[in-house]
PDB file of N, CA and C in Angstrom:
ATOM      1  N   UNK A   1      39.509 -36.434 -58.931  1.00  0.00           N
ATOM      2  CA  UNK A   1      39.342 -35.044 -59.315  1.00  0.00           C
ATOM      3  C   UNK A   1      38.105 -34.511 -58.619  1.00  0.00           C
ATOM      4  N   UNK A   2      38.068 -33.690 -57.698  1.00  0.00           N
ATOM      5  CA  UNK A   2      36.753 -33.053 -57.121  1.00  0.00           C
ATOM      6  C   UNK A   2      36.271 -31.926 -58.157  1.00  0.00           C
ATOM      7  N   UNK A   3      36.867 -31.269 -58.605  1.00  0.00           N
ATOM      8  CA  UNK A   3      36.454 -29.904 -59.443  1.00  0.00           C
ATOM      9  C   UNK A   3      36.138 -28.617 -58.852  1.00  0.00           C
ATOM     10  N   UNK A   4      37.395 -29.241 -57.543  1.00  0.00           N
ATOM     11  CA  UNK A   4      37.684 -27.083 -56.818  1.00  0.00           C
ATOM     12  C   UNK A   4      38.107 -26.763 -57.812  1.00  0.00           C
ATOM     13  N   UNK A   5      37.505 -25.287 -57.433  1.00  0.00           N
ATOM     14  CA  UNK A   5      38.936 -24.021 -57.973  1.00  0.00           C
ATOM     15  C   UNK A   5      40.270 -24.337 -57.164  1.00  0.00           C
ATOM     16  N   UNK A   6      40.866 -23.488 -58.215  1.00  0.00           N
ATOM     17  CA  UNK A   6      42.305 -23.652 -57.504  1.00  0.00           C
ATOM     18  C   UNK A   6      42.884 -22.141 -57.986  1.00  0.00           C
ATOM     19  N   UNK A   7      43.062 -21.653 -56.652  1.00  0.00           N
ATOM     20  CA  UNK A   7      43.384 -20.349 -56.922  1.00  0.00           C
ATOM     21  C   UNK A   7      44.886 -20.000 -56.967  1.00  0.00           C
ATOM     22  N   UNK A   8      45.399 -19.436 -57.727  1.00  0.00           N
ATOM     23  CA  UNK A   8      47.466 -19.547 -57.772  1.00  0.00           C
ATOM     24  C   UNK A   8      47.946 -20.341 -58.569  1.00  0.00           C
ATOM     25  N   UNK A   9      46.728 -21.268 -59.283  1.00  0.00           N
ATOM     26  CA  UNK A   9      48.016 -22.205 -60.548  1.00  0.00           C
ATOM     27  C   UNK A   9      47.970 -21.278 -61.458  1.00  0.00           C
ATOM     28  N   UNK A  10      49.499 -21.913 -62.038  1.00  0.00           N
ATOM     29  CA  UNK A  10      50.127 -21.067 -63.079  1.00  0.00           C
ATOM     30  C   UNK A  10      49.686 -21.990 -64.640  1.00  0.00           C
ATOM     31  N   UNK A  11      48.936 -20.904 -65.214  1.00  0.00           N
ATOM     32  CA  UNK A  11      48.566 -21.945 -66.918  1.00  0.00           C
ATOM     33  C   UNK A  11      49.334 -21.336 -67.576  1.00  0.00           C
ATOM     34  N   UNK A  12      49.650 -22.412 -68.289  1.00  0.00           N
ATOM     35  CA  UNK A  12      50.577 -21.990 -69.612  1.00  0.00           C
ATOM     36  C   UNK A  12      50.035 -22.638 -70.357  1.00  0.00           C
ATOM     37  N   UNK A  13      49.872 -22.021 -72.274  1.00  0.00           N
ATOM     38  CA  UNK A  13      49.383 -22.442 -73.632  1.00  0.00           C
ATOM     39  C   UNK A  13      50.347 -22.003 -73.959  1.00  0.00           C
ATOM     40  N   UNK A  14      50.613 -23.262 -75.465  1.00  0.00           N
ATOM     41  CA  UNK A  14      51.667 -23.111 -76.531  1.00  0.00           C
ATOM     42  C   UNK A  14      50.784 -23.470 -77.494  1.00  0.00           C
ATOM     43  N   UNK A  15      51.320 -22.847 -78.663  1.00  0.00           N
ATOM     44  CA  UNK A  15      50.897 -23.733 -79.817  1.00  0.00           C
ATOM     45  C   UNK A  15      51.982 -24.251 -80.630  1.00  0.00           C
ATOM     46  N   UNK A  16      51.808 -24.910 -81.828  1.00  0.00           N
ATOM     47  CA  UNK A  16      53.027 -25.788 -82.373  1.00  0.00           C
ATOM     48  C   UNK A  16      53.985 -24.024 -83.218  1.00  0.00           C
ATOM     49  N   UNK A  17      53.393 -23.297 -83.479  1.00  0.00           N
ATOM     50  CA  UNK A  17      54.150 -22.466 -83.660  1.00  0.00           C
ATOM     51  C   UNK A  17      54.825 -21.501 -83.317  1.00  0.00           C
ATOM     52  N   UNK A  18      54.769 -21.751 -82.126  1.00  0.00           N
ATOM     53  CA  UNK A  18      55.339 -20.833 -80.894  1.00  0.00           C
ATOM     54  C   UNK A  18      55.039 -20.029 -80.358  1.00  0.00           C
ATOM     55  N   UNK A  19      53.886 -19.384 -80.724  1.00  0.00           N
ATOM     56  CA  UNK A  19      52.766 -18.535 -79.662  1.00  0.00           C
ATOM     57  C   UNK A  19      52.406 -19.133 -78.386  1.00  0.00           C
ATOM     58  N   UNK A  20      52.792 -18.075 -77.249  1.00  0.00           N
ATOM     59  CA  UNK A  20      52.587 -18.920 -75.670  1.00  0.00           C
ATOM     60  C   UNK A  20      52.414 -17.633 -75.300  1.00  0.00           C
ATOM     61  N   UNK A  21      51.665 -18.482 -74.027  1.00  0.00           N
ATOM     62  CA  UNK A  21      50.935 -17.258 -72.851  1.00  0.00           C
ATOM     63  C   UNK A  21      51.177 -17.926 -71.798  1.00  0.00           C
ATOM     64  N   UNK A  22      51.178 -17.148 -70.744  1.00  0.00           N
ATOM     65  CA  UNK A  22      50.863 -18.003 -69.324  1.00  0.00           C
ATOM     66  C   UNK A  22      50.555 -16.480 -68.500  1.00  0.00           C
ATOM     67  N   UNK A  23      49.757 -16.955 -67.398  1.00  0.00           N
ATOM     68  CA  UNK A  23      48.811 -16.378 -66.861  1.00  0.00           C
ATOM     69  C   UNK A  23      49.083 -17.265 -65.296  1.00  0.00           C
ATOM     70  N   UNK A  24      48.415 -16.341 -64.089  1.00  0.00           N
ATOM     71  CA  UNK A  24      47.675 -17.214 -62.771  1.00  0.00           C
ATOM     72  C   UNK A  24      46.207 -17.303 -62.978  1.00  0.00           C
ATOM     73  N   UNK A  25      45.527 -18.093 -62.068  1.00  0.00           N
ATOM     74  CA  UNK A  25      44.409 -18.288 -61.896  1.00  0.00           C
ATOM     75  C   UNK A  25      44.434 -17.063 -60.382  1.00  0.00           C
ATOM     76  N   UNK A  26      42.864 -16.951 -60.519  1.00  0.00           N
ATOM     77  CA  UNK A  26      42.539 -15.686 -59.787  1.00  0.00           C
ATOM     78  C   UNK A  26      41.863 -16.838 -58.145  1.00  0.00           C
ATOM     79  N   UNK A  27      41.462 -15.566 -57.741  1.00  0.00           N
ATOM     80  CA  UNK A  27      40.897 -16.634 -56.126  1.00  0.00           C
ATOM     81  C   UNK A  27      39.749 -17.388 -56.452  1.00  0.00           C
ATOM     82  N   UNK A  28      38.690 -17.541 -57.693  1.00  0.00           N
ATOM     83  CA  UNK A  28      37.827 -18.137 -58.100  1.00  0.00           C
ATOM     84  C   UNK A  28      38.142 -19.455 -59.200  1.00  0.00           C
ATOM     85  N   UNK A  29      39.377 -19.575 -59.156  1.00  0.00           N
ATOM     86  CA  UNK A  29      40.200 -20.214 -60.164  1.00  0.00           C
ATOM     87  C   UNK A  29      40.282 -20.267 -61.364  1.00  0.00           C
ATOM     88  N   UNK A  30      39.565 -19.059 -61.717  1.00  0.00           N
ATOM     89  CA  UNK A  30      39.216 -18.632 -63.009  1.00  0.00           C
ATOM     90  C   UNK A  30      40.670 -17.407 -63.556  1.00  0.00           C
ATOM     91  N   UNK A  31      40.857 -17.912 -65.058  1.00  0.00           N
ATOM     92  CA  UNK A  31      42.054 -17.105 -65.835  1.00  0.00           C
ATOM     93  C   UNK A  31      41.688 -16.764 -67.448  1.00  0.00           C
ATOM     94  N   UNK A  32      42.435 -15.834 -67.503  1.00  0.00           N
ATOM     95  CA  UNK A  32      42.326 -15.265 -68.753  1.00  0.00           C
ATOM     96  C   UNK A  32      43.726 -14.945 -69.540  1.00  0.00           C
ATOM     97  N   UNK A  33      43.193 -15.127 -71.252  1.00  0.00           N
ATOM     98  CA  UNK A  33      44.471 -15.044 -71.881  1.00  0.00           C
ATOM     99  C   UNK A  33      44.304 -14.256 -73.055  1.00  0.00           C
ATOM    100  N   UNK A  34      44.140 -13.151 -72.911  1.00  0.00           N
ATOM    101  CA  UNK A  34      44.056 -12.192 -74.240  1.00  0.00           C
ATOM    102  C   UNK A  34      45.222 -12.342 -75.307  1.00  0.00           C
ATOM    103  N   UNK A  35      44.162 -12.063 -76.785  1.00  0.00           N
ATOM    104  CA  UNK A  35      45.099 -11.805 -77.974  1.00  0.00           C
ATOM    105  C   UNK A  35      45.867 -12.980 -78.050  1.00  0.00           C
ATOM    106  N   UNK A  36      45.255 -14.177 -78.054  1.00  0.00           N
ATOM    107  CA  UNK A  36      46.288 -15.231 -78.355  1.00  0.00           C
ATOM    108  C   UNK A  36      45.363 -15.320 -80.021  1.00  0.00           C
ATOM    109  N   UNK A  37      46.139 -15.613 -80.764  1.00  0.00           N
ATOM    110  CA  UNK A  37      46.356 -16.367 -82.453  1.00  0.00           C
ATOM    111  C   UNK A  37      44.978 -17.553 -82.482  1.00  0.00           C
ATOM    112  N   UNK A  38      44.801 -17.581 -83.231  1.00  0.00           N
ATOM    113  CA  UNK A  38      43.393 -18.750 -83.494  1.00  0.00           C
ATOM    114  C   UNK A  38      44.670 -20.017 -83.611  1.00  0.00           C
ATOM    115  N   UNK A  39      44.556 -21.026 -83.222  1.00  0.00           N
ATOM    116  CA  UNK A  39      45.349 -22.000 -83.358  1.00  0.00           C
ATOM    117  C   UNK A  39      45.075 -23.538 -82.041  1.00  0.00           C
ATOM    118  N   UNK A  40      45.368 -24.463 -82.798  1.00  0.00           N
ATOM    119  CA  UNK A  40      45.111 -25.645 -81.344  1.00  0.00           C
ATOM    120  C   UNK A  40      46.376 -25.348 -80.512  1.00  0.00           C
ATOM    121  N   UNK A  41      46.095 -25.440 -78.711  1.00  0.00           N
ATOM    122  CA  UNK A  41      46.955 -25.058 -78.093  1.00  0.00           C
ATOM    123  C   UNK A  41      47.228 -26.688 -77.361  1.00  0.00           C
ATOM    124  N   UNK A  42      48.344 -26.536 -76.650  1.00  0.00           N
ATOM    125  CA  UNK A  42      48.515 -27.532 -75.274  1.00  0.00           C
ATOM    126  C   UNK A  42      48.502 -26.493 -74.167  1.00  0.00           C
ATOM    127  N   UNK A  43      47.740 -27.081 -73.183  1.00  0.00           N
ATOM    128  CA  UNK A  43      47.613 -26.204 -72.121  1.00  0.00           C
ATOM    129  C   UNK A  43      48.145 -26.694 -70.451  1.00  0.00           C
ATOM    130  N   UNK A  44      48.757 -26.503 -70.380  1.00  0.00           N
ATOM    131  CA  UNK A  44      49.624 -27.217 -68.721  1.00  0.00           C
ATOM    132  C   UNK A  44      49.018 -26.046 -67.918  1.00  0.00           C
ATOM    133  N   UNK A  45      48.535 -26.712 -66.377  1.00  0.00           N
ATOM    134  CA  UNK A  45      47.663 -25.945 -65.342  1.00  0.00           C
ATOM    135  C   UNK A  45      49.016 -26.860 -64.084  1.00  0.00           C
ATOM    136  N   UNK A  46      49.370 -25.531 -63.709  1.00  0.00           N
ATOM    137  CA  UNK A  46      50.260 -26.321 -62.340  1.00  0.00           C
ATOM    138  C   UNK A  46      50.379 -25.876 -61.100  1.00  0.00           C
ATOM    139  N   UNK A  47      49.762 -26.402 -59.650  1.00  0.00           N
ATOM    140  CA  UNK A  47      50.385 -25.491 -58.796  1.00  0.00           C
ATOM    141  C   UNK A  47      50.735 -26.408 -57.599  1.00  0.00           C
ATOM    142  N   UNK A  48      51.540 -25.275 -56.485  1.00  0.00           N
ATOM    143  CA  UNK A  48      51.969 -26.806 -55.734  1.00  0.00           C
ATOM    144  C   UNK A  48      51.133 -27.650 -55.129  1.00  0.00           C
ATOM    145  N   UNK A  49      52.112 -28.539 -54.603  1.00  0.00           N
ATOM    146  CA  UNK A  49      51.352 -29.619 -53.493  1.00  0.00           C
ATOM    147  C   UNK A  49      50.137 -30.343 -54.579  1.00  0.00           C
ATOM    148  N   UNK A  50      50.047 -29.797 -56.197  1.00  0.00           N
ATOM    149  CA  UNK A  50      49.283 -30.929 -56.523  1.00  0.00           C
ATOM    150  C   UNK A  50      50.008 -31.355 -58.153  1.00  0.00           C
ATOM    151  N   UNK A  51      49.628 -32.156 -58.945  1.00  0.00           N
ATOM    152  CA  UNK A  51      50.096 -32.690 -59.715  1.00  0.00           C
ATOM    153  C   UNK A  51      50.028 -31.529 -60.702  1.00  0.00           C
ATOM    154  N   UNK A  52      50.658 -31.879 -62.179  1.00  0.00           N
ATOM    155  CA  UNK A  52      50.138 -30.963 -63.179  1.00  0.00           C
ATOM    156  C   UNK A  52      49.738 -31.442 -64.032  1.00  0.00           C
ATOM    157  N   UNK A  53      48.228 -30.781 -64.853  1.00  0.00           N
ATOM    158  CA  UNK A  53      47.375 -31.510 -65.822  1.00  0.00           C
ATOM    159  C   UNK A  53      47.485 -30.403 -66.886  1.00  0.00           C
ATOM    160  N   UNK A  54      47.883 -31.600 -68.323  1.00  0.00           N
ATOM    161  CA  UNK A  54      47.969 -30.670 -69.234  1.00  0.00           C
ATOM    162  C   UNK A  54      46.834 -31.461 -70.142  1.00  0.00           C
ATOM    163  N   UNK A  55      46.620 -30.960 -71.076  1.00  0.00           N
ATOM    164  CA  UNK A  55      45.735 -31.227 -72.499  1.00  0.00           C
ATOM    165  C   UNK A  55      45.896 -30.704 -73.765  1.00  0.00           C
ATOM    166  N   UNK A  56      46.079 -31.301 -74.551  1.00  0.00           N
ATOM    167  CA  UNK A  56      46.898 -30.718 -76.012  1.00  0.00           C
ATOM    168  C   UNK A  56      45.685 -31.141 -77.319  1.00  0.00           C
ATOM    169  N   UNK A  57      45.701 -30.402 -78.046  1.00  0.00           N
ATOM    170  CA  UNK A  57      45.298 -29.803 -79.444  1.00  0.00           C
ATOM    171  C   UNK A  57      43.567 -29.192 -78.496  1.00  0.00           C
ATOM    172  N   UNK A  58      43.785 -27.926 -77.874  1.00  0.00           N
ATOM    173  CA  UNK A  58      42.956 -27.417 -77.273  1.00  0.00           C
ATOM    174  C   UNK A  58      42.649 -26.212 -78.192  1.00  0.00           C
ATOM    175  N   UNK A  59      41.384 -25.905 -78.714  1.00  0.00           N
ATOM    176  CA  UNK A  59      41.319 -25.059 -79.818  1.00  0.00           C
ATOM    177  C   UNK A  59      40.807 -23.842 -79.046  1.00  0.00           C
ATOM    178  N   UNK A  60      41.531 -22.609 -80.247  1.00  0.00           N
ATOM    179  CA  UNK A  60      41.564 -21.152 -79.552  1.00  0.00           C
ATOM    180  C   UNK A  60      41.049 -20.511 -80.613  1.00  0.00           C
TER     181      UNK A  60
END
């Protein structure tokens, strides 16, 4: 893992109750997700040519 940005992956959050967002990352690899629900999320980050990393009970 180097810890570029990565500009163009697509994130997606769920939570166990079915509130989801997904968003791109911008050219700084930075994203935003307004008005999501207070709740622990799983969060999948994916774009091509590299793997996809998710992480689950991510609190919002």
């Amino acid at each position: 893992m180097s810890g570029a940005a990565i500009p163009g992956a697509v994130v997606t959050v769920e939570a166990v109750d079915g509130n989801r967002g997904t968003t791109v990352t911008d050219e700084e690899g930075a994203f935003q997700l307004l008005s999501l629900p207070v709740a622990n999320y799983k969060v999948k980050v994916s774009a091509r040519g590299l793997s996809e990393w998710t992480a689950a009970d991510v609190p919002v």
